[in-house]
Protein backbone atom coordinates (compact mmCIF):
# COMPACT_ATOMS: atom_id res chain seq x y z
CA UNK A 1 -7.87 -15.59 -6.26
CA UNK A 2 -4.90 -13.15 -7.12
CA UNK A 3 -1.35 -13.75 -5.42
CA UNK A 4 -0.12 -10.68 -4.04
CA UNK A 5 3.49 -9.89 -4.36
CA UNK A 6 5.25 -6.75 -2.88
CA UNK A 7 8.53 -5.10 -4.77
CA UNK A 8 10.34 -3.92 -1.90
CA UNK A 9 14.25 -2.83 -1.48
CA UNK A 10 15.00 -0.05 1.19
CA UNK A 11 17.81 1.42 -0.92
CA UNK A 12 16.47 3.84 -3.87
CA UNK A 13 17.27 3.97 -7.13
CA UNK A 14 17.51 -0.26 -7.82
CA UNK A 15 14.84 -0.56 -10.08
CA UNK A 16 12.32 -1.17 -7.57
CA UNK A 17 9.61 1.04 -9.31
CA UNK A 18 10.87 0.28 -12.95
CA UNK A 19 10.51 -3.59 -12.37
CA UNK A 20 6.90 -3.09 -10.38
CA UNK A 21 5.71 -1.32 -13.41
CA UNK A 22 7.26 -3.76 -16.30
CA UNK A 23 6.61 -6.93 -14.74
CA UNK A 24 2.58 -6.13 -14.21
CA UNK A 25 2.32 -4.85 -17.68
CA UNK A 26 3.95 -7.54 -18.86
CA UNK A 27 1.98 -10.21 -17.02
CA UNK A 28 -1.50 -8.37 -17.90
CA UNK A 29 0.16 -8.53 -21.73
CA UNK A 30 -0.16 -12.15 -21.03
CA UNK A 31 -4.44 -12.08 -21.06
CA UNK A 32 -3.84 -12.48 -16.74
CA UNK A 33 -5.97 -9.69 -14.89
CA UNK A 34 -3.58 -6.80 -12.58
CA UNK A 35 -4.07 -4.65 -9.86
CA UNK A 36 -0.68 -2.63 -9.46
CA UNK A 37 -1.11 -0.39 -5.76
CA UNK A 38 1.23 1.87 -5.34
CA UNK A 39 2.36 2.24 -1.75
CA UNK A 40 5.20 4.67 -2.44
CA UNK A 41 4.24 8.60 -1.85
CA UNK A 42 6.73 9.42 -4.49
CA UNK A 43 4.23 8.17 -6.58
CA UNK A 44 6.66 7.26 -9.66
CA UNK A 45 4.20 3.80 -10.30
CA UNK A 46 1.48 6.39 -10.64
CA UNK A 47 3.10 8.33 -13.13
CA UNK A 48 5.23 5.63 -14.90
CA UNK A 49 1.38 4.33 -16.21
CA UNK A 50 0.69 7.85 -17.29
CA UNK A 51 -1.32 9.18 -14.93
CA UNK A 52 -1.55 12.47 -13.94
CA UNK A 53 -1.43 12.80 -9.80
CA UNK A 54 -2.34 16.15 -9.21
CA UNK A 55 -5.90 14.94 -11.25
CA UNK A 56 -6.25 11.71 -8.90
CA UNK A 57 -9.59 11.83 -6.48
CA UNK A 58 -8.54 8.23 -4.60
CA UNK A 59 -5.24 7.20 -3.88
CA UNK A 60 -3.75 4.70 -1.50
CA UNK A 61 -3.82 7.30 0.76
CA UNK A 62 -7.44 7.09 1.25
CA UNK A 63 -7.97 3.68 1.78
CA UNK A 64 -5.18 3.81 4.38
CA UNK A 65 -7.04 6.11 6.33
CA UNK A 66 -10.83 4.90 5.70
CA UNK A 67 -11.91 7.63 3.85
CA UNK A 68 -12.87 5.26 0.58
CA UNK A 69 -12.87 1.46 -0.18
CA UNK A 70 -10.11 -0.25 -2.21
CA UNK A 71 -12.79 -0.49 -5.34
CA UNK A 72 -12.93 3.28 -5.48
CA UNK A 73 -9.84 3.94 -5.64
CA UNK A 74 -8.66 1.63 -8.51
CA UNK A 75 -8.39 2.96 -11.79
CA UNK A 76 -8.14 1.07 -15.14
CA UNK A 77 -5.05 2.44 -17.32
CA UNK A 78 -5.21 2.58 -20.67
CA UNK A 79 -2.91 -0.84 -20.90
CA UNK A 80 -4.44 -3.80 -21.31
CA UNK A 81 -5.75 -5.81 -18.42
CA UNK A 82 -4.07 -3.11 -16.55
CA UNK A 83 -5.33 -1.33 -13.34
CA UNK A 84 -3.74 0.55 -10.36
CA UNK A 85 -4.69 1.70 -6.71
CA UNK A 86 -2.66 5.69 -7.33
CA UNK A 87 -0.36 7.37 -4.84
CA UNK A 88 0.51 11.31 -4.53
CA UNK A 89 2.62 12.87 -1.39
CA UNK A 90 -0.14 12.60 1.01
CA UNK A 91 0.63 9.05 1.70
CA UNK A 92 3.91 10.76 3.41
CA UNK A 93 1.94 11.13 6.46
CA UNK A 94 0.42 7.43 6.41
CA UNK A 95 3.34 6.28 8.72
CA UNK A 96 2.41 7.98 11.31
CA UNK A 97 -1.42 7.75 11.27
CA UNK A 98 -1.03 3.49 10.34
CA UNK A 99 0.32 3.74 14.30
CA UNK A 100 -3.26 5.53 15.37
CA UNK A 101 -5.41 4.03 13.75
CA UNK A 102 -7.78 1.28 14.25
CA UNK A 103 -6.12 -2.13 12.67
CA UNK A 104 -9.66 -2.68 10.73
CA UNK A 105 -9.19 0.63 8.93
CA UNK A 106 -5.67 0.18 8.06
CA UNK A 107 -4.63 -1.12 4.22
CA UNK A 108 -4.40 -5.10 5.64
CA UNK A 109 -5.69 -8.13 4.06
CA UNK A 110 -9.18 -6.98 4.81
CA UNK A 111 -9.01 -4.27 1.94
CA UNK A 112 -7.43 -6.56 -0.49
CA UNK A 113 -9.96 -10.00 -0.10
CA UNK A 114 -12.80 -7.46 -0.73
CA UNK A 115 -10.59 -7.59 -4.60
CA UNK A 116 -8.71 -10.79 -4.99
CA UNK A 117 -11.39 -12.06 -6.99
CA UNK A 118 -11.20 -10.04 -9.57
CA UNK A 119 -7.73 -10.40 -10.42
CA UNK A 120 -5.13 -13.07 -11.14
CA UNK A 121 -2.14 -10.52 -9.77
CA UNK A 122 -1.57 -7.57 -7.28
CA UNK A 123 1.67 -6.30 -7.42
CA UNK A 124 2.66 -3.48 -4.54
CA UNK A 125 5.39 -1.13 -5.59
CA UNK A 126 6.53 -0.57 -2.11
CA UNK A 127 8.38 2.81 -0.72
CA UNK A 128 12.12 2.55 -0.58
CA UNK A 129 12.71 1.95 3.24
CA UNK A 130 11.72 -0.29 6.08
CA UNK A 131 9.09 1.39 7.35
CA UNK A 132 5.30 1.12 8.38
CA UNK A 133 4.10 0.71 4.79
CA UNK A 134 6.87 -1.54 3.83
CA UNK A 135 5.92 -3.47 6.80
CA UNK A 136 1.91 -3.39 6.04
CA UNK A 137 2.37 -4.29 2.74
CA UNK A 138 4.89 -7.43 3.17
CA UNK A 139 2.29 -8.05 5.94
CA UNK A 140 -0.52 -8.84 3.13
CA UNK A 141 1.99 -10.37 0.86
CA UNK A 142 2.13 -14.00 -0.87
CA UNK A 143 5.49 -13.32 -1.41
CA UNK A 144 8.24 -10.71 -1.93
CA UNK A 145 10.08 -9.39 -5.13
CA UNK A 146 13.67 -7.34 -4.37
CA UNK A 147 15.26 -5.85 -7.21
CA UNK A 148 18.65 -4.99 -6.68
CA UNK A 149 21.69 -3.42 -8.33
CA UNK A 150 24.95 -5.26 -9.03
CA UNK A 151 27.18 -3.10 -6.30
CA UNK A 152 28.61 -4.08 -3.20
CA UNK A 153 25.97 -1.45 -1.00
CA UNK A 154 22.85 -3.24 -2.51
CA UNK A 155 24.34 -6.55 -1.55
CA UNK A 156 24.86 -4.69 2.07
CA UNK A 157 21.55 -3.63 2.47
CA UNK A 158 20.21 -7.34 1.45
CA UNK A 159 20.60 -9.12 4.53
CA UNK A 160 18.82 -5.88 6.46
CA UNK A 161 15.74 -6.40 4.30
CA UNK A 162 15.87 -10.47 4.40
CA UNK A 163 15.59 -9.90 8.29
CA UNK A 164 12.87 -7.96 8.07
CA UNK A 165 11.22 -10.40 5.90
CA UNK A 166 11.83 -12.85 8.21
CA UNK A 167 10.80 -10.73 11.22
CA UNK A 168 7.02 -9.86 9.58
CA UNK A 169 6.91 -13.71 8.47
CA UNK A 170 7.39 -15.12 11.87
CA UNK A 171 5.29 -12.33 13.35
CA UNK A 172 2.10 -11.01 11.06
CA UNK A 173 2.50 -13.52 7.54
CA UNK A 174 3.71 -16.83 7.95
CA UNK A 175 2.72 -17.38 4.02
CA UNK A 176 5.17 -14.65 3.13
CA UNK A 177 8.14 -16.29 0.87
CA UNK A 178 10.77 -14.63 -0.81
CA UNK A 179 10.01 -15.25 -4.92
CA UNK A 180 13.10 -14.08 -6.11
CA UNK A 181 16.09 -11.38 -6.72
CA UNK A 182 15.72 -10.01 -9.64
CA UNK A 183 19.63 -8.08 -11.15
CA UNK A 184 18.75 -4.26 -12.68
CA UNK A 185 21.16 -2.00 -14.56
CA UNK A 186 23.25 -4.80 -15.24
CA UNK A 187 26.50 -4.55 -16.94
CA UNK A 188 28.28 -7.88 -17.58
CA UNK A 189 31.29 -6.41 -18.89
CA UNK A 190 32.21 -4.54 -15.60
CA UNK A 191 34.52 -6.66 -13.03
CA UNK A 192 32.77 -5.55 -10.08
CA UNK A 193 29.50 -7.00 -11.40
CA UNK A 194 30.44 -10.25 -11.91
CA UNK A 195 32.10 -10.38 -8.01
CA UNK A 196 28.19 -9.32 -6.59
CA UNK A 197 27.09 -12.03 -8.64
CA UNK A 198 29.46 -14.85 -7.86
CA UNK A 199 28.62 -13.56 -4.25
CA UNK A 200 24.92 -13.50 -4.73
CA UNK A 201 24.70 -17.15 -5.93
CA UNK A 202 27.05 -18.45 -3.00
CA UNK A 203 23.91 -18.17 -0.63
CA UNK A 204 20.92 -17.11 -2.98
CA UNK A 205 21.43 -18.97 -6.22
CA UNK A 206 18.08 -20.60 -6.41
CA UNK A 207 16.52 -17.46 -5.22
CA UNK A 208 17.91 -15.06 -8.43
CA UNK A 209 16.10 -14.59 -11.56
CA UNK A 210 17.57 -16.25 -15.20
CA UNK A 211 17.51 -12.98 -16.88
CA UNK A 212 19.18 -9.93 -15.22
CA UNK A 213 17.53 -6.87 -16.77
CA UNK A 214 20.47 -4.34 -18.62
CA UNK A 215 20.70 -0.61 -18.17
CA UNK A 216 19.38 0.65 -21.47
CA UNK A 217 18.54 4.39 -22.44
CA UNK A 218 14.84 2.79 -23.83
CA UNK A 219 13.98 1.49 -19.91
CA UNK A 220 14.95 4.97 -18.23
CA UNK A 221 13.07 7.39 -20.58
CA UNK A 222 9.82 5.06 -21.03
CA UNK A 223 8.17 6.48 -17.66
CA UNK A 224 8.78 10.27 -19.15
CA UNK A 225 6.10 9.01 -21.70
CA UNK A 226 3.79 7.39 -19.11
CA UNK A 227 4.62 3.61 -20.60
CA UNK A 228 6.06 0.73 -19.45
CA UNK A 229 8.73 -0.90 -21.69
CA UNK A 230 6.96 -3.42 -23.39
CA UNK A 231 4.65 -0.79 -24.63
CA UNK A 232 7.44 2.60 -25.27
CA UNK A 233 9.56 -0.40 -27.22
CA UNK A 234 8.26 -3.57 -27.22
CA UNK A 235 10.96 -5.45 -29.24
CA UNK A 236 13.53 -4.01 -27.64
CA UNK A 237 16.35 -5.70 -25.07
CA UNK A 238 15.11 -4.24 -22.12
CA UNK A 239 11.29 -5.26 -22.97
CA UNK A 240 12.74 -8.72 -23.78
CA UNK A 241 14.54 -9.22 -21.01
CA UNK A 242 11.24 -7.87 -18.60
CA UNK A 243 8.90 -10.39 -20.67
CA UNK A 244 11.67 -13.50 -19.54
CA UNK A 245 11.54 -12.21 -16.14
CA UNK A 246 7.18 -12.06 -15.92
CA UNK A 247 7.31 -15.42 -17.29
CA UNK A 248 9.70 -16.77 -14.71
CA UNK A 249 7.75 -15.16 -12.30
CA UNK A 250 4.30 -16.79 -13.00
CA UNK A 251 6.23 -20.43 -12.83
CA UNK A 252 7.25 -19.46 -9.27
CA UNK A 253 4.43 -18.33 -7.36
């Protein structure tokens, strides 16, 4: 039965989407069988696998709302062992109809047991704030991914999010554990990185990744070509780095 592990971080632009994309094509490089949703309506996931949105019948939208079951809505990429639940803008307006409607029509555990069978990992790439979707998505969640960049805001914002964690895993998910914190657009030579991550191991060291994953021009221009890293360059530092990170990943959870 697949673990199910949300990428969440309420402050854009971390990596959140970059590392949900990597890390599941990495782990399917592996031979292991994932199911990426995306639960973000900027739909960047979607597009970052080289999908075209505007083309997309099913999205995450519609199982949301009832309209179609989980299975039709997943699509198999043309990566290997590779599929994804797609987003588009509609799933804008989920927040306020996940408040309507019934619970058994909302995207809970029900929708995902009917496909935890058929897959060893489901990854959720999930919007950048604190909302509803973060909220039903962490709700269904063995455990919980934040990527994070080396500045003093993102280490702000952690303790927000870690509540939150807390909050949903006292209330809805008592399962729910936090995996680990994974570095993006690192940049060892700068002072101020190495204070964030003296600071980050005072109270989280056994809860950050090994490998912190390095700005590079190859990881920011790979979505523009619909590929994730280990695919646009896959003997490159960033793919290297992504492929230490997966690994670490699978020994945790």
């Amino acid at each position: 039965m697949a673990k199910v592990i949300s990428f969440s971080n309420q402050k854009g632009g971390v990596g959140k989407t970059t590392s949900c994309v990597n890390i599941s094509a990495q782990i399917a490089n592996k031979g292991k069988k994932v199911l990426m949703i995306d639960m973000d309506p900027q739909g960047n996931a979607t597009s970052g696998l080289g999908l075209q949105k505007s083309k997309i019948k099913n999205t995450t939208y519609d199982v949301i709302i009832g309209r179609c079951d989980i299975s039709e809505a997943i699509i198999k990429t043309r990566f290997k062992n590779l599929s994804v639940v797609p987003a588009n803008i509609s799933l804008a307006g989920a927040e306020i109809e996940l408040q309507e409607l019934d619970e058994n029509l909302n995207f809970t555990k029900i929708a995902l047991d009917s496909v935890k069978d058929n897959y060893d990992y489901i990854f959720i790439d999930c919007p950048p704030s604190l909302g509803m979707l973060t909220v039903k998505a962490l709700s269904v969640s063995d455990g919980v991914v934040i990527p994070m960049q080396c500045e003093f805001y993102s280490l702000e914002g952690m303790s927000q999010l870690l509540n939150t964690v807390k909050k949903i895993k006292s209330l809805y998910n008592p399962s729910l554990q936090l995996v680990g914190i994974l570095l993006t657009m690192y940049n060892g030579r700068l002072t101020l990185t190495g204070q964030v991550v003296a600071e980050l191991k005072k109270y989280y060291a056994d809860k950050l990744f090994k490998v912190p994953i390095s700005r590079t021009v190859r990881i920011s221009e790979a979505p523009g070509y619909g590929e994730p890293i280990c695919y646009h360059d896959p003997y490159g530092k960033g793919s290297l780095e992504y492929a230490a990170v997966a690994k670490e990943l699978m020994l945790r959870i």
